[in-house]
C-alpha atoms as a PDB file:
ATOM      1  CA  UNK A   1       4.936  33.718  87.742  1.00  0.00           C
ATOM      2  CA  UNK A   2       1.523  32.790  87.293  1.00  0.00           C
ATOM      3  CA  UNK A   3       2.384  28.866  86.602  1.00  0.00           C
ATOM      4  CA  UNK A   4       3.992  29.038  89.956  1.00  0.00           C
ATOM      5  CA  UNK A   5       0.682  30.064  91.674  1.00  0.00           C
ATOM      6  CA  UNK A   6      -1.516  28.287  90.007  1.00  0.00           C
ATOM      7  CA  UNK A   7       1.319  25.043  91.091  1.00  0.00           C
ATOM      8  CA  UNK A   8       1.192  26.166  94.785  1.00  0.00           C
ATOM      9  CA  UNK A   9      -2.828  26.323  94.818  1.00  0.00           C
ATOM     10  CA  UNK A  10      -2.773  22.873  93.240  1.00  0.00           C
ATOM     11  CA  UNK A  11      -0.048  21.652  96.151  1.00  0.00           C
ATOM     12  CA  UNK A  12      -2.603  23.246  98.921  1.00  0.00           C
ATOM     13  CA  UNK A  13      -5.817  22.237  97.086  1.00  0.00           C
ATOM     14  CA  UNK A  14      -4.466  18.072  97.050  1.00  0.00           C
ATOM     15  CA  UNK A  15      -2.821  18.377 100.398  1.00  0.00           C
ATOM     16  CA  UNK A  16      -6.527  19.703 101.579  1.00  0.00           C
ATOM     17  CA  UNK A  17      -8.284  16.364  99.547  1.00  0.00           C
ATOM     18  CA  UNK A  18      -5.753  14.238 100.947  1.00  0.00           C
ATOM     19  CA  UNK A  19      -6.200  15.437 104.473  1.00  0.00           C
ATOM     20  CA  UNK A  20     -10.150  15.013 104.540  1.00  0.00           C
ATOM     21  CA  UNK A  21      -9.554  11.824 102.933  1.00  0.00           C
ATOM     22  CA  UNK A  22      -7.543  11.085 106.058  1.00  0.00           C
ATOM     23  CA  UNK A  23      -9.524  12.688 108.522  1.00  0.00           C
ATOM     24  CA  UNK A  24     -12.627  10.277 107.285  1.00  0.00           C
ATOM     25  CA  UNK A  25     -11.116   6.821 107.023  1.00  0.00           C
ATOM     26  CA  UNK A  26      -9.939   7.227 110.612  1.00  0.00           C
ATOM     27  CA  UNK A  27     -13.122   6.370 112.017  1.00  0.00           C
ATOM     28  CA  UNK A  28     -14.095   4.052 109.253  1.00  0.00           C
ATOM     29  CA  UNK A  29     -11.124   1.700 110.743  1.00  0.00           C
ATOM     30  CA  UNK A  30      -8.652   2.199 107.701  1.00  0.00           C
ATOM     31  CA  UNK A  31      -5.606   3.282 109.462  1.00  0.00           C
ATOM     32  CA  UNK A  32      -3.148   2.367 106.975  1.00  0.00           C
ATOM     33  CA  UNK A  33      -4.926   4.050 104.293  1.00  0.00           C
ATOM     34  CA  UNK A  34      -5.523   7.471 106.601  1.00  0.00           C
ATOM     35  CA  UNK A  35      -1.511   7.233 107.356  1.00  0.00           C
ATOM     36  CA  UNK A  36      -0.973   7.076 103.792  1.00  0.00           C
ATOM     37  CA  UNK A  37      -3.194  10.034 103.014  1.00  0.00           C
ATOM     38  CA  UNK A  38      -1.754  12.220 105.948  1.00  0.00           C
ATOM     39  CA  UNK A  39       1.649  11.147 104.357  1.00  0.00           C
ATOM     40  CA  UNK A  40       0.899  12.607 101.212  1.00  0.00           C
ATOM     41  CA  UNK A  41      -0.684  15.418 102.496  1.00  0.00           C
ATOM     42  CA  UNK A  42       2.276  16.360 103.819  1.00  0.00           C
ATOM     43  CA  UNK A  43       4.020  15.945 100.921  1.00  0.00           C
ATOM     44  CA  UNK A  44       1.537  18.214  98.999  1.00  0.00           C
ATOM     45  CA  UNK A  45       1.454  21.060 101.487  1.00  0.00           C
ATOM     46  CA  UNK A  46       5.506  21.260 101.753  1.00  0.00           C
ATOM     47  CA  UNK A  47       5.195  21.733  97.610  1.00  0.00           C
ATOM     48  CA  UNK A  48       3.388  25.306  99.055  1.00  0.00           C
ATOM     49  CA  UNK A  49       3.709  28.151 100.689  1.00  0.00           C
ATOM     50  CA  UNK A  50       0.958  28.291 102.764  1.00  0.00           C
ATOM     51  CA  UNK A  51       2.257  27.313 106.237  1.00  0.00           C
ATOM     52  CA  UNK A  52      -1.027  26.883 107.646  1.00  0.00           C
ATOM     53  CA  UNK A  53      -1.702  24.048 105.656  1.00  0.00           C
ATOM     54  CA  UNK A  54       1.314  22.328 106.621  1.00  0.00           C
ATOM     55  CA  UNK A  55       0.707  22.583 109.773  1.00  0.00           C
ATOM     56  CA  UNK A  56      -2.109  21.428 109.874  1.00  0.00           C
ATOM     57  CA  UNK A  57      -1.477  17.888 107.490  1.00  0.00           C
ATOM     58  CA  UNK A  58       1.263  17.237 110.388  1.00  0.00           C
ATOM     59  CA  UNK A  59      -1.528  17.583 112.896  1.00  0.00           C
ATOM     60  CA  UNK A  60      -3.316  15.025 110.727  1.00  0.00           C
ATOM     61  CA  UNK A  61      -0.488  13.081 110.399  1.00  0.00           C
ATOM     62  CA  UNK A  62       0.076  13.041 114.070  1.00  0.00           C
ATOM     63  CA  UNK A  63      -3.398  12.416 115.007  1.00  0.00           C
ATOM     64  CA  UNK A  64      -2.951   9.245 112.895  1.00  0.00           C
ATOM     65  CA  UNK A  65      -0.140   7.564 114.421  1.00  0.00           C
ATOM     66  CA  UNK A  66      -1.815   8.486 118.208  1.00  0.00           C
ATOM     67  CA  UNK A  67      -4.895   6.497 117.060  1.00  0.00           C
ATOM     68  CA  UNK A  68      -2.644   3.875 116.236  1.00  0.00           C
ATOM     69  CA  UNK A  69      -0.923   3.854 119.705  1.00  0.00           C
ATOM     70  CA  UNK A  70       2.093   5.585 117.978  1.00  0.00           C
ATOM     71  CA  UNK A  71       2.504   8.153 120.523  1.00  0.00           C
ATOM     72  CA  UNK A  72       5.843   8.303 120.781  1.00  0.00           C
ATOM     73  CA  UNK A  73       6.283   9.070 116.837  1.00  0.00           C
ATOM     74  CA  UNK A  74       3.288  10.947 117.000  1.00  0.00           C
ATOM     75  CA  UNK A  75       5.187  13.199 119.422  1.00  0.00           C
ATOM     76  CA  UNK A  76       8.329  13.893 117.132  1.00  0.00           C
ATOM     77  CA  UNK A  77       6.437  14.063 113.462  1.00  0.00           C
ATOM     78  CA  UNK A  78       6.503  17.656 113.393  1.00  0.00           C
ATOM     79  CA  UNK A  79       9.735  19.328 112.296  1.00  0.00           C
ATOM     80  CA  UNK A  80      10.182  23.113 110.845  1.00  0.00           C
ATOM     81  CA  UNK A  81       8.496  24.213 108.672  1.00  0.00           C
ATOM     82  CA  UNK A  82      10.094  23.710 105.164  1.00  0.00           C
ATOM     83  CA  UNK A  83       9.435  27.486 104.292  1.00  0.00           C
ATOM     84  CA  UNK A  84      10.113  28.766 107.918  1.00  0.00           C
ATOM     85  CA  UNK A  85      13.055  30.916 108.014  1.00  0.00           C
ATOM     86  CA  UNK A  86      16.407  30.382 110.279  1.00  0.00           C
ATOM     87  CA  UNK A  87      17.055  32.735 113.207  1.00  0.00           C
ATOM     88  CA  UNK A  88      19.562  35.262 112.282  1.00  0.00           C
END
């Protein structure tokens, strides 16, 4: 129980590190390296539970592709929420 915790804090924590890391190369010019850290951010915050962060490395991701002209996948990036539960 408490691996599992300390596993999703570790999944928020890097998908946080990979976000800034995203969020700061955008206006250095490095677009394919910011894409490739919002990527993995993603991929980090859908190994959590914390919604909020997964939200909010798709809103990375998205802002991303619209700096690359991209706004057509920017537009359709965000799916459900891997933890988000069905409509009954």
């Amino acid at each position: 129980m408490i691996e599992a915790r300390h596993a999703q804090g570790a999944g928020a924590a890097l998908s946080q590190a990979y976000q800034l890391s995203s969020c700061l190369l955008v206006p250095l010019g490095r677009d394919d390296l910011a894409l490739i850290g919002a990527e993995r951010a993603m991929a980090a915050a859908a190994s959590g539970s914390d919604e909020l962060q997964w939200d909010a490395a798709h809103g990375t991701f998205a802002r991303v592709l619209m700096n690359q002209a991209r706004n057509d996948e920017a537009g359709g990036s965000r799916s459900a929420s891997p933890n988000a539960s069905s409509p009954a």
